[in-house]
C-alpha atoms as a PDB file:
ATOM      1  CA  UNK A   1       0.000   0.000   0.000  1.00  0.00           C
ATOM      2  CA  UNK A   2       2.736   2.191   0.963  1.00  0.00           C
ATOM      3  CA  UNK A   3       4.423   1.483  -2.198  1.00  0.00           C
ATOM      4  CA  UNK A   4       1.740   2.058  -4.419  1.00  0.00           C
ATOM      5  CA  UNK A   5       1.017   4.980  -3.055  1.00  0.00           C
ATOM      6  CA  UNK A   6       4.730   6.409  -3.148  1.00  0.00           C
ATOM      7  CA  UNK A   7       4.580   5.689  -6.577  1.00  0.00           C
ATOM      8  CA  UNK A   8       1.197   7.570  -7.464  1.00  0.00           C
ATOM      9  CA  UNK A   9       3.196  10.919  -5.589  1.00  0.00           C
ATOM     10  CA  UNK A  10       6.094  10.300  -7.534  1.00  0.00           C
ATOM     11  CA  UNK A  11       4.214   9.848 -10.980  1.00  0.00           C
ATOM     12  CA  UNK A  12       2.259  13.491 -10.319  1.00  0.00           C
ATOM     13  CA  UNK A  13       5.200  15.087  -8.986  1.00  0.00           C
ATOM     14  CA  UNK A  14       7.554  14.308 -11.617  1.00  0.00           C
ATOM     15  CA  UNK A  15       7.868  17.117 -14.402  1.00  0.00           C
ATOM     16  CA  UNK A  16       5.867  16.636 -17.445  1.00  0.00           C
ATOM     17  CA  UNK A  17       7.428  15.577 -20.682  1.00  0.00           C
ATOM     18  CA  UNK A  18       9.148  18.519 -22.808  1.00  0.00           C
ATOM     19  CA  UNK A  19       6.627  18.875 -26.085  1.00  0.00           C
ATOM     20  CA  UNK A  20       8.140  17.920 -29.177  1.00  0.00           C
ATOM     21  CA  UNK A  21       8.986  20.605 -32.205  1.00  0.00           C
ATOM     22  CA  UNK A  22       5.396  21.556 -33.749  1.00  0.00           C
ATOM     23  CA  UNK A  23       5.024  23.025 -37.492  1.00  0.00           C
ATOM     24  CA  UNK A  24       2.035  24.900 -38.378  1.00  0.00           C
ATOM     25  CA  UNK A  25       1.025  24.703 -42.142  1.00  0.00           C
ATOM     26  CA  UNK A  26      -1.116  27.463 -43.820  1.00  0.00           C
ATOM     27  CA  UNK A  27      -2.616  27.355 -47.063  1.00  0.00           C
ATOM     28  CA  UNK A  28      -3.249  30.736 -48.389  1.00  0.00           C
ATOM     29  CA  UNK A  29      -5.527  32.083 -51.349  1.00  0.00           C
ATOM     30  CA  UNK A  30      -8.118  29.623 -50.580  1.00  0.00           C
ATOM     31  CA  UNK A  31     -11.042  30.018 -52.432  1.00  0.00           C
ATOM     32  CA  UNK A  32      -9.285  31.459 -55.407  1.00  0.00           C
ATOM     33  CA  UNK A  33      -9.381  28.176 -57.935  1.00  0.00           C
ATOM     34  CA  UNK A  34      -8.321  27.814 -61.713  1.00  0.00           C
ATOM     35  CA  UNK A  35      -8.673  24.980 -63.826  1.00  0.00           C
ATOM     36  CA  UNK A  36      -5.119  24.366 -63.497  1.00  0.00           C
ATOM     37  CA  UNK A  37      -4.411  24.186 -59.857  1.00  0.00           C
ATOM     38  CA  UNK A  38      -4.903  21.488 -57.610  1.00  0.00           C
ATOM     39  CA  UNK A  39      -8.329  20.688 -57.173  1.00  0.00           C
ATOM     40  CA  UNK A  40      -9.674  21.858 -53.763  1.00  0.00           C
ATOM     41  CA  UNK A  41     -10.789  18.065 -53.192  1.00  0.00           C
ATOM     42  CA  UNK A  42      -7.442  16.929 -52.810  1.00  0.00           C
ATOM     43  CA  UNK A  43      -6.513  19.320 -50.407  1.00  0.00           C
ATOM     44  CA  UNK A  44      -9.583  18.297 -48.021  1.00  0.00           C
ATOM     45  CA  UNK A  45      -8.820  14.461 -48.021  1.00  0.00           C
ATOM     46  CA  UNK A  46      -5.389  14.993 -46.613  1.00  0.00           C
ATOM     47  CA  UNK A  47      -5.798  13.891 -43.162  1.00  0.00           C
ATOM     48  CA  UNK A  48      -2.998  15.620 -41.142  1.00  0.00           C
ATOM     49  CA  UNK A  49      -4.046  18.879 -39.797  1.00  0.00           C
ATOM     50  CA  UNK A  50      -3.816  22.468 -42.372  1.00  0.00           C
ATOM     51  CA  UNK A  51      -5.395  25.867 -41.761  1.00  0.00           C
ATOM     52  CA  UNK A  52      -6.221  27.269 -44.580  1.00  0.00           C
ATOM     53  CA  UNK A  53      -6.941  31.139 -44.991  1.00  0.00           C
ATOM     54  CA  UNK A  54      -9.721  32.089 -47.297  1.00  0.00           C
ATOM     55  CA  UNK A  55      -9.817  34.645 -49.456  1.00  0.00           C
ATOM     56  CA  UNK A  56     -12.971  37.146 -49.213  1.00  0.00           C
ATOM     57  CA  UNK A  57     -14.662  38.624 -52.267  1.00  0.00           C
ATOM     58  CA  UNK A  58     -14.345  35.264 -54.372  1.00  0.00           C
ATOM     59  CA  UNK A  59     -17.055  33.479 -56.113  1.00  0.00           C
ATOM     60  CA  UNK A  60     -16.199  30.516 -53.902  1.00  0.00           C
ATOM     61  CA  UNK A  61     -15.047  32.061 -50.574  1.00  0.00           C
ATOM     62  CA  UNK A  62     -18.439  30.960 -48.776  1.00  0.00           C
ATOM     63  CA  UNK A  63     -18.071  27.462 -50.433  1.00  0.00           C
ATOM     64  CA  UNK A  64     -14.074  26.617 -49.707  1.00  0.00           C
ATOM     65  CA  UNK A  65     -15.061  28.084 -46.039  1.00  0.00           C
ATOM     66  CA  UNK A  66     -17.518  25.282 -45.640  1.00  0.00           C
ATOM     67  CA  UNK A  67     -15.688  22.524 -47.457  1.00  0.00           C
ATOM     68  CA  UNK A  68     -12.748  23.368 -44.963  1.00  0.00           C
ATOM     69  CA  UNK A  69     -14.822  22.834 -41.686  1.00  0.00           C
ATOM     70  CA  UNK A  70     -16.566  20.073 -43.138  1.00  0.00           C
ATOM     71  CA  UNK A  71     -13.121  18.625 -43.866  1.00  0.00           C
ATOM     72  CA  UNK A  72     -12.464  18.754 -40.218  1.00  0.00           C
ATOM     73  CA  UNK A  73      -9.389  21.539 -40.914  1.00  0.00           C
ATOM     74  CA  UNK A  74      -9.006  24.680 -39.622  1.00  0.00           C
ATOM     75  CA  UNK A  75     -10.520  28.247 -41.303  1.00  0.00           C
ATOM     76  CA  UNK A  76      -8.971  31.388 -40.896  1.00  0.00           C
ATOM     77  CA  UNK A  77      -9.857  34.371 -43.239  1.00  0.00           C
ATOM     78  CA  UNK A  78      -6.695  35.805 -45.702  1.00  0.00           C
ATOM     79  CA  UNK A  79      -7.567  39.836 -45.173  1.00  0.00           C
ATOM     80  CA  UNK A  80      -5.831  41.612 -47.779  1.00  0.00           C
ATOM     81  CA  UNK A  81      -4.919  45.276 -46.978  1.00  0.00           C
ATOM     82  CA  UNK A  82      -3.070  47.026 -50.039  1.00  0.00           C
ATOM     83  CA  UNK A  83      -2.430  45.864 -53.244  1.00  0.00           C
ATOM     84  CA  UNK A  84      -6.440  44.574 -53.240  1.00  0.00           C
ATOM     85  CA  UNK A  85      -6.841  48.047 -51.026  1.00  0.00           C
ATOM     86  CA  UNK A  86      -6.397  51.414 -52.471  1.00  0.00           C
ATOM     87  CA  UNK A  87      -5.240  52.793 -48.817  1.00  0.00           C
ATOM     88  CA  UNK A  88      -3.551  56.154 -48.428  1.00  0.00           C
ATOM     89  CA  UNK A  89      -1.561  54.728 -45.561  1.00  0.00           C
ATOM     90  CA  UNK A  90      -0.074  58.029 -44.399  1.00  0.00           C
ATOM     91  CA  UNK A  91       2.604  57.813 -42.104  1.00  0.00           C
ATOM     92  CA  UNK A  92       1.110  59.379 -39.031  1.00  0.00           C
ATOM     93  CA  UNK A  93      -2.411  58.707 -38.791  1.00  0.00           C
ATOM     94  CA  UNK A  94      -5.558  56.821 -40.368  1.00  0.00           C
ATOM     95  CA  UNK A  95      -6.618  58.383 -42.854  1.00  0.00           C
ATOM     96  CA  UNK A  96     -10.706  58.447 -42.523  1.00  0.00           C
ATOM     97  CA  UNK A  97     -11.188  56.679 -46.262  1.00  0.00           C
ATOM     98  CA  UNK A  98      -8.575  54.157 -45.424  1.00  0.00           C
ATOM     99  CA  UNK A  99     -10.608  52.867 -41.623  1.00  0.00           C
ATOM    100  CA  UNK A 100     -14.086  53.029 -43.858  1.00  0.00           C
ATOM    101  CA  UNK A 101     -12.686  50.679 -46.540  1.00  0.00           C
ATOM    102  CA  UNK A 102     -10.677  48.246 -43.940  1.00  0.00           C
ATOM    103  CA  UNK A 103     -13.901  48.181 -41.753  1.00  0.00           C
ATOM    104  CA  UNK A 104     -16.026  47.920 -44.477  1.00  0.00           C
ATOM    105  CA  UNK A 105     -13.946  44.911 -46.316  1.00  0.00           C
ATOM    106  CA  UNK A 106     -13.594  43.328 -42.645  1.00  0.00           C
ATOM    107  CA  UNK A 107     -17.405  42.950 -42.065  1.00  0.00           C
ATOM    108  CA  UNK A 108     -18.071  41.563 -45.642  1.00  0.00           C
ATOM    109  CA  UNK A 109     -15.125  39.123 -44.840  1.00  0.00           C
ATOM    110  CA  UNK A 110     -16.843  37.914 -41.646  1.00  0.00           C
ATOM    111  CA  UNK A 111     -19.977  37.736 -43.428  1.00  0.00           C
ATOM    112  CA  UNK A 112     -18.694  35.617 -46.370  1.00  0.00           C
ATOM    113  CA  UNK A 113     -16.170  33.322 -44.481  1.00  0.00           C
ATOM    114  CA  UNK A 114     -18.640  31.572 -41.711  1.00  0.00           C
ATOM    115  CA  UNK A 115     -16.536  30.274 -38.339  1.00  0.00           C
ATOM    116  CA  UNK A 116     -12.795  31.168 -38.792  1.00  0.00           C
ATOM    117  CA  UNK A 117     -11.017  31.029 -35.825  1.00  0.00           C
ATOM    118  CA  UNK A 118      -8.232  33.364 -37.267  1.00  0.00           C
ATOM    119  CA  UNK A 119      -7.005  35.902 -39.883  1.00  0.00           C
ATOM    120  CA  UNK A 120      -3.703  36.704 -41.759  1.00  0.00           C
ATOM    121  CA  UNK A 121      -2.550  39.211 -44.451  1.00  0.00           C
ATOM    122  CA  UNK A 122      -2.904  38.619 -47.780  1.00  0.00           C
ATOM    123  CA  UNK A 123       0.376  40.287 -49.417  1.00  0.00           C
ATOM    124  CA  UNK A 124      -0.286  43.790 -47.687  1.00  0.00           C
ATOM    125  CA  UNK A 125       3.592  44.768 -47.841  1.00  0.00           C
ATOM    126  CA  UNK A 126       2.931  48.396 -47.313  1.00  0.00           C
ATOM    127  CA  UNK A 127       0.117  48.129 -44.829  1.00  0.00           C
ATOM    128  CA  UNK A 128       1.853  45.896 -42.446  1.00  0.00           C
ATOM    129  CA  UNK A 129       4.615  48.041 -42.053  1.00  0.00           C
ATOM    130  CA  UNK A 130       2.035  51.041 -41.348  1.00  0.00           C
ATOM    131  CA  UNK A 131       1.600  51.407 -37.234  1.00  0.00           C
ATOM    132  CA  UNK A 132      -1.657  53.461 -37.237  1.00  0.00           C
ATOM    133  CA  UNK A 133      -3.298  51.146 -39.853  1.00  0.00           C
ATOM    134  CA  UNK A 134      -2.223  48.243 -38.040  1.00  0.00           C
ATOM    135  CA  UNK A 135      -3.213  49.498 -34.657  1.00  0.00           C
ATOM    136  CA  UNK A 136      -6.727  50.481 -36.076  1.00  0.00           C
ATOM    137  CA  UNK A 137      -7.019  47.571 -37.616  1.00  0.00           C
ATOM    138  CA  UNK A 138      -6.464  45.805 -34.275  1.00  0.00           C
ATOM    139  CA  UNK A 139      -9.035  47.395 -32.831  1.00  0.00           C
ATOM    140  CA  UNK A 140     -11.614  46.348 -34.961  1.00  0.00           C
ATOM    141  CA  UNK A 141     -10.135  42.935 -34.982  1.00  0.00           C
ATOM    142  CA  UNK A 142     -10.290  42.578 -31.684  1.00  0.00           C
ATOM    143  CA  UNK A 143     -13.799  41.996 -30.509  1.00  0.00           C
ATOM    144  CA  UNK A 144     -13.921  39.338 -33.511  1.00  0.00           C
ATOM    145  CA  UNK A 145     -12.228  36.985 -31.216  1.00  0.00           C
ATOM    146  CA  UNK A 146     -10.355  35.544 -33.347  1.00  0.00           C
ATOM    147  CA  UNK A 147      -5.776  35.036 -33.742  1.00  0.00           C
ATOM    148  CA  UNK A 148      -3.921  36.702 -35.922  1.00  0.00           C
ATOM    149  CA  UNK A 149      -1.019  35.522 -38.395  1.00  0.00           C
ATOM    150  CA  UNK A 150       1.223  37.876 -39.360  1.00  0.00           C
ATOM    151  CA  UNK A 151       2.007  36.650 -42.929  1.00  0.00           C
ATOM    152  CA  UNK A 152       5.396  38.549 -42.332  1.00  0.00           C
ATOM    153  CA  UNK A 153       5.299  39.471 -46.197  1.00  0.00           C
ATOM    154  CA  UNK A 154       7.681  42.320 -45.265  1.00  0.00           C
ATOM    155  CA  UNK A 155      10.388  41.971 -42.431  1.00  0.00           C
ATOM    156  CA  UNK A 156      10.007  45.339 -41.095  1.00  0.00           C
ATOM    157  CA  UNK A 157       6.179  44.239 -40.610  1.00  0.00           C
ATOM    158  CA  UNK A 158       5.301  45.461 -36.830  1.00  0.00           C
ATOM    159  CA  UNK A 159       1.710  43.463 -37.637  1.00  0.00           C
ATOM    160  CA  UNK A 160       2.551  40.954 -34.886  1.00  0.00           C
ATOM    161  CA  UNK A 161       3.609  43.827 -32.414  1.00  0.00           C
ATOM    162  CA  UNK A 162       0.083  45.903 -32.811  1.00  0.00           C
ATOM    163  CA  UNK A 163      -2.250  42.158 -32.490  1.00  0.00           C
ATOM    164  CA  UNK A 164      -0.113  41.464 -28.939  1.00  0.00           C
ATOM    165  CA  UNK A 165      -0.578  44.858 -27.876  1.00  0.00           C
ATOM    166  CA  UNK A 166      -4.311  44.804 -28.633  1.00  0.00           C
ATOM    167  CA  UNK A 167      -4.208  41.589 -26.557  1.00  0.00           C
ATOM    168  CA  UNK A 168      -5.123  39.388 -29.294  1.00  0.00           C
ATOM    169  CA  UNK A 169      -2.922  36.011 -30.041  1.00  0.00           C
ATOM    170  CA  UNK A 170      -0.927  36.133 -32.429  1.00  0.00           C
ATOM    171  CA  UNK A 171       1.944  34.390 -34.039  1.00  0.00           C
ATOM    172  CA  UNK A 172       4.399  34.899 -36.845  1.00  0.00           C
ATOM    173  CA  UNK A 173       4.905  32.930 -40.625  1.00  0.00           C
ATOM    174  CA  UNK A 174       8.244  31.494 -40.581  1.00  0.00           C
ATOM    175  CA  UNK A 175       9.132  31.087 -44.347  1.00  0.00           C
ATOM    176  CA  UNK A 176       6.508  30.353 -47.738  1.00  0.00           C
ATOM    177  CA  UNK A 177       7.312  26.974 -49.008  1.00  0.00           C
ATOM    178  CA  UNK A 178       6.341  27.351 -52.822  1.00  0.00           C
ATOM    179  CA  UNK A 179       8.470  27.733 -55.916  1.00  0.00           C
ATOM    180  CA  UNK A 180       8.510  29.725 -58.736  1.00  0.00           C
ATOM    181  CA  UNK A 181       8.191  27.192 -61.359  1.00  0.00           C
ATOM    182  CA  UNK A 182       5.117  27.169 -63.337  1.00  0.00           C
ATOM    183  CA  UNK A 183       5.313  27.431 -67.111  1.00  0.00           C
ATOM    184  CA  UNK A 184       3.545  30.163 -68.561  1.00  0.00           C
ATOM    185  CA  UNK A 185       1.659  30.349 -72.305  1.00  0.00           C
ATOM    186  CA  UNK A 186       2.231  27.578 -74.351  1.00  0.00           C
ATOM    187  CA  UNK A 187       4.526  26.223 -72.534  1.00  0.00           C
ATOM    188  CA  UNK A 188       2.207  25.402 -70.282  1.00  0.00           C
ATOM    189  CA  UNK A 189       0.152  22.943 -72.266  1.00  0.00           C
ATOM    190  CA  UNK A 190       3.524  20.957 -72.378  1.00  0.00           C
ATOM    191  CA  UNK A 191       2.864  17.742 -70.471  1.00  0.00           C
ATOM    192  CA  UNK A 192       6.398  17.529 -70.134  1.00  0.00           C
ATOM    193  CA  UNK A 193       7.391  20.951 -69.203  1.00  0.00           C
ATOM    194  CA  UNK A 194       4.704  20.583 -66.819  1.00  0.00           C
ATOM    195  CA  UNK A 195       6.126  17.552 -65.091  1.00  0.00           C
ATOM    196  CA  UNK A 196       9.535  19.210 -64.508  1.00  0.00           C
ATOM    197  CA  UNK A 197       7.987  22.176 -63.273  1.00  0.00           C
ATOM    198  CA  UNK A 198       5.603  20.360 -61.096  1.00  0.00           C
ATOM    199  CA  UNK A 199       9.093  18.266 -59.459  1.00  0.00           C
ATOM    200  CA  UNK A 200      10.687  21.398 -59.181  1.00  0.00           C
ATOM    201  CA  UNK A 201       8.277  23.079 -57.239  1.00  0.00           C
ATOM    202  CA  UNK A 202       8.120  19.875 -55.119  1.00  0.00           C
ATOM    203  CA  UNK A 203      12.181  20.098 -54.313  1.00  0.00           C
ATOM    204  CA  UNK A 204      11.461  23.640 -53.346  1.00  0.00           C
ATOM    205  CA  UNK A 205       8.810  23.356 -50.631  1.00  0.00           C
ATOM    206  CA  UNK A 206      10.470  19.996 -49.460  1.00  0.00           C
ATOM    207  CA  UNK A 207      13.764  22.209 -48.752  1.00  0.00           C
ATOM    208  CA  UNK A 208      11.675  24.725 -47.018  1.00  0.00           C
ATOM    209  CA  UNK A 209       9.379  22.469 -45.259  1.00  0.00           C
ATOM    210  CA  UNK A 210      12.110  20.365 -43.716  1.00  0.00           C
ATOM    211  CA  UNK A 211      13.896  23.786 -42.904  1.00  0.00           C
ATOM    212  CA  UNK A 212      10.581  24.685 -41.166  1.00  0.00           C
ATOM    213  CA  UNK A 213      11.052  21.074 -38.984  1.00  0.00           C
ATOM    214  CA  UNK A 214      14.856  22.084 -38.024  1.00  0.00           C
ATOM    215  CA  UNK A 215      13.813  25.467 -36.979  1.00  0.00           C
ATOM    216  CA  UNK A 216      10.665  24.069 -34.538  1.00  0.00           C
ATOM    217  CA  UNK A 217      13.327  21.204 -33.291  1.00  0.00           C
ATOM    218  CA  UNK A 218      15.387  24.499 -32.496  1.00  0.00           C
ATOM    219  CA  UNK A 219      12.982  26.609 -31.147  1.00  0.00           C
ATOM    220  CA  UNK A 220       9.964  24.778 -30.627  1.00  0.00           C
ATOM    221  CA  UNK A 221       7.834  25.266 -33.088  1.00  0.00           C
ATOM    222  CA  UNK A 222       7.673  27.099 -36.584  1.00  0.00           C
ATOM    223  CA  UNK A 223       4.804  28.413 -39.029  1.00  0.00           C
ATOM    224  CA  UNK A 224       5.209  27.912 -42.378  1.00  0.00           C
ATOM    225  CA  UNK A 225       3.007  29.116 -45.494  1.00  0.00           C
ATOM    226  CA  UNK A 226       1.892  27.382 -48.510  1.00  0.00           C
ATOM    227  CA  UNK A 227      -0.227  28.344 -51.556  1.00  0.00           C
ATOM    228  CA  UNK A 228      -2.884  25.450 -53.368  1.00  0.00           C
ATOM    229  CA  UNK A 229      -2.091  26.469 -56.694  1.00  0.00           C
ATOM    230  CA  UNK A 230       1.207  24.653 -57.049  1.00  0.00           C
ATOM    231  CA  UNK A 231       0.823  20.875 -57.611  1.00  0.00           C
ATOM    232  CA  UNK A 232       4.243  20.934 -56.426  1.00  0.00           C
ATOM    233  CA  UNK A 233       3.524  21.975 -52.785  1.00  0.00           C
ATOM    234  CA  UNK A 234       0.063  19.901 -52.592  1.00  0.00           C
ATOM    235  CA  UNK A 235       2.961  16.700 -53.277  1.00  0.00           C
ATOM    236  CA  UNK A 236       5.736  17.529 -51.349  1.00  0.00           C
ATOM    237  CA  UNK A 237       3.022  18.268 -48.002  1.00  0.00           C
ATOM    238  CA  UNK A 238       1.539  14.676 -48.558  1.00  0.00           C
ATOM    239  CA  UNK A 239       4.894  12.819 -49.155  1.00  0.00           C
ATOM    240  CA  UNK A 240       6.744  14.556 -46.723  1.00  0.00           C
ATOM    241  CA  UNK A 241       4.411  15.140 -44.171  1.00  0.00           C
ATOM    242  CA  UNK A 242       3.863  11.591 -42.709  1.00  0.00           C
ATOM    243  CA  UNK A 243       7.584  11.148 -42.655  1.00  0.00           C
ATOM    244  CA  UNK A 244       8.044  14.222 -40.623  1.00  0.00           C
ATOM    245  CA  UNK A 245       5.745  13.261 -38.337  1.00  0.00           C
ATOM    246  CA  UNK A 246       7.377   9.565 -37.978  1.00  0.00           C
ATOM    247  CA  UNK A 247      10.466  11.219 -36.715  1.00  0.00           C
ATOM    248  CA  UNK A 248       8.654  13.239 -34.227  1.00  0.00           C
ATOM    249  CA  UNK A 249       7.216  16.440 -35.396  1.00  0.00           C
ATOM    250  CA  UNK A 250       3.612  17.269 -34.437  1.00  0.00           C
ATOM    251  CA  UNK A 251       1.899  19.208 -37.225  1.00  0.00           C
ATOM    252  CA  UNK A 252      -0.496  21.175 -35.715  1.00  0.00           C
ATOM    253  CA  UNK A 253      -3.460  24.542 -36.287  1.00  0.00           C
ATOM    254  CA  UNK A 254      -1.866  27.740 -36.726  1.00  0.00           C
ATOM    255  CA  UNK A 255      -3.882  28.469 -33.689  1.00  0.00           C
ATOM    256  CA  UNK A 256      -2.083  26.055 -31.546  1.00  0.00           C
ATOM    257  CA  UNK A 257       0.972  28.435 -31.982  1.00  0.00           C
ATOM    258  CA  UNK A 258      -0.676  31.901 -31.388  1.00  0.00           C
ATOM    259  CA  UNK A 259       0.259  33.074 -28.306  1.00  0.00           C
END
């Protein structure tokens, strides 16, 4: 008795386990589908977990929002302040056009993308690196409830800063894992061009994606993005993937990482 129940002290006392490196994959652009990209039905049958941010104002931003809680995978909305924007962005203040047209694209956004849990920036090079846009935009975010992913499209972005400050979690992209690749015009039609392409792309966001791994195993965990129009990137996450994950890192929500 005495035993048993030195060994039940022992077993709650002891310190728990250090967590192993976790990777975060977003898909951006969601929503946004050509002929020529990787069917959005592929992307929903792989079974490890993805967030994928949707892109508002799309024919199919309401549909790829449902298809990716359906799927079981997580939703976040992919906000996009300038190019898609026509902000002033003036160095010192909000300009009053530029909080109408952020509010007003926000509230469409919520009302187009049902349940996301999150949001990140959609390019927005120029906007990110804006303090009183991003604080503003903070504000509004705010009582959404909802993370935010800083995209990190520019590395003087001080998106991250303003979401922590407004006391909303937040976390950082780490590196985009997609090549450059694809053939344009006729080339394009090439079925062999196309292959090469396709297994260069693949090469590229294995590099990255295993880069991604070394840098959680360093620091603990790492965000990476992706986008679904490369076939390349759709083949390299399902190959590589599952072998990641047999030599012990958890892929995880990009909400799992905001902090």
């Amino acid at each position: 008795m005495k035993n048993s129940l030195l060994a039940a002290m022992l077993l709650l006392s002891a310190p728990a386990s250090a967590a192993g490196p976790r990777v975060a994959v977003v898909i951006d652009d969601f929503g946004l589908t050509y002929p020529k990209d990787e069917p959005d039905d592929a992307w929903m049958k792989l079974k490890f977990p993805l967030t994928f941010a949707v892109m508002p104002v799309s024919p199919r931003s309401t549909q790829a929002a449902k298809a990716t809680k359906a799927a079981g995978h997580e939703l976040i909305i992919h906000y996009p302040f300038d190019k898609y924007q026509k902000l002033e962005l003036p160095a010192g203040r909000v300009s009053p056009a530029d909080l109408k047209s952020v509010t007003a694209l926000l509230e469409k956004a919520f009302a187009q993308i049902p349940g996301p849990v999150g949001l990140n920036n959609h390019q927005s090079y120029r906007g990110t690196m804006n303090r009183p846009m991003m604080a503003a935009f903070m504000k509004l975010l705010k009582p959404k409830g909802v993370y935010f992913l800083d995209s990190h499209v520019s590395p003087k972005s001080i998106a991250y800063d303003e979401a922590r400050k407004a006391g909303i979690p937040a976390a950082v992209n780490g590196i985009f894992l997609d090549g450059t690749h694809e053939p344009k015009g006729r080339r394009a039609k090439d079925p062999k061009v196309l292959a090469e392409a396709v297994a260069k792309d693949k090469a590229v966001c294995v590099h990255w994606l295993r880069y991604s791994a070394a840098q959680a195993r360093k620091h603990g965990s790492a965000v990476a993005i992706g986008h679904h129009y490369f076939h390349g990137t759709y083949e390299c996450l399902a190959d590589e993937v599952p072998k990641l994950q047999a030599e012990g890192v958890e892929f995880v929500f990009a909400s799992a990482l905001a902090k």
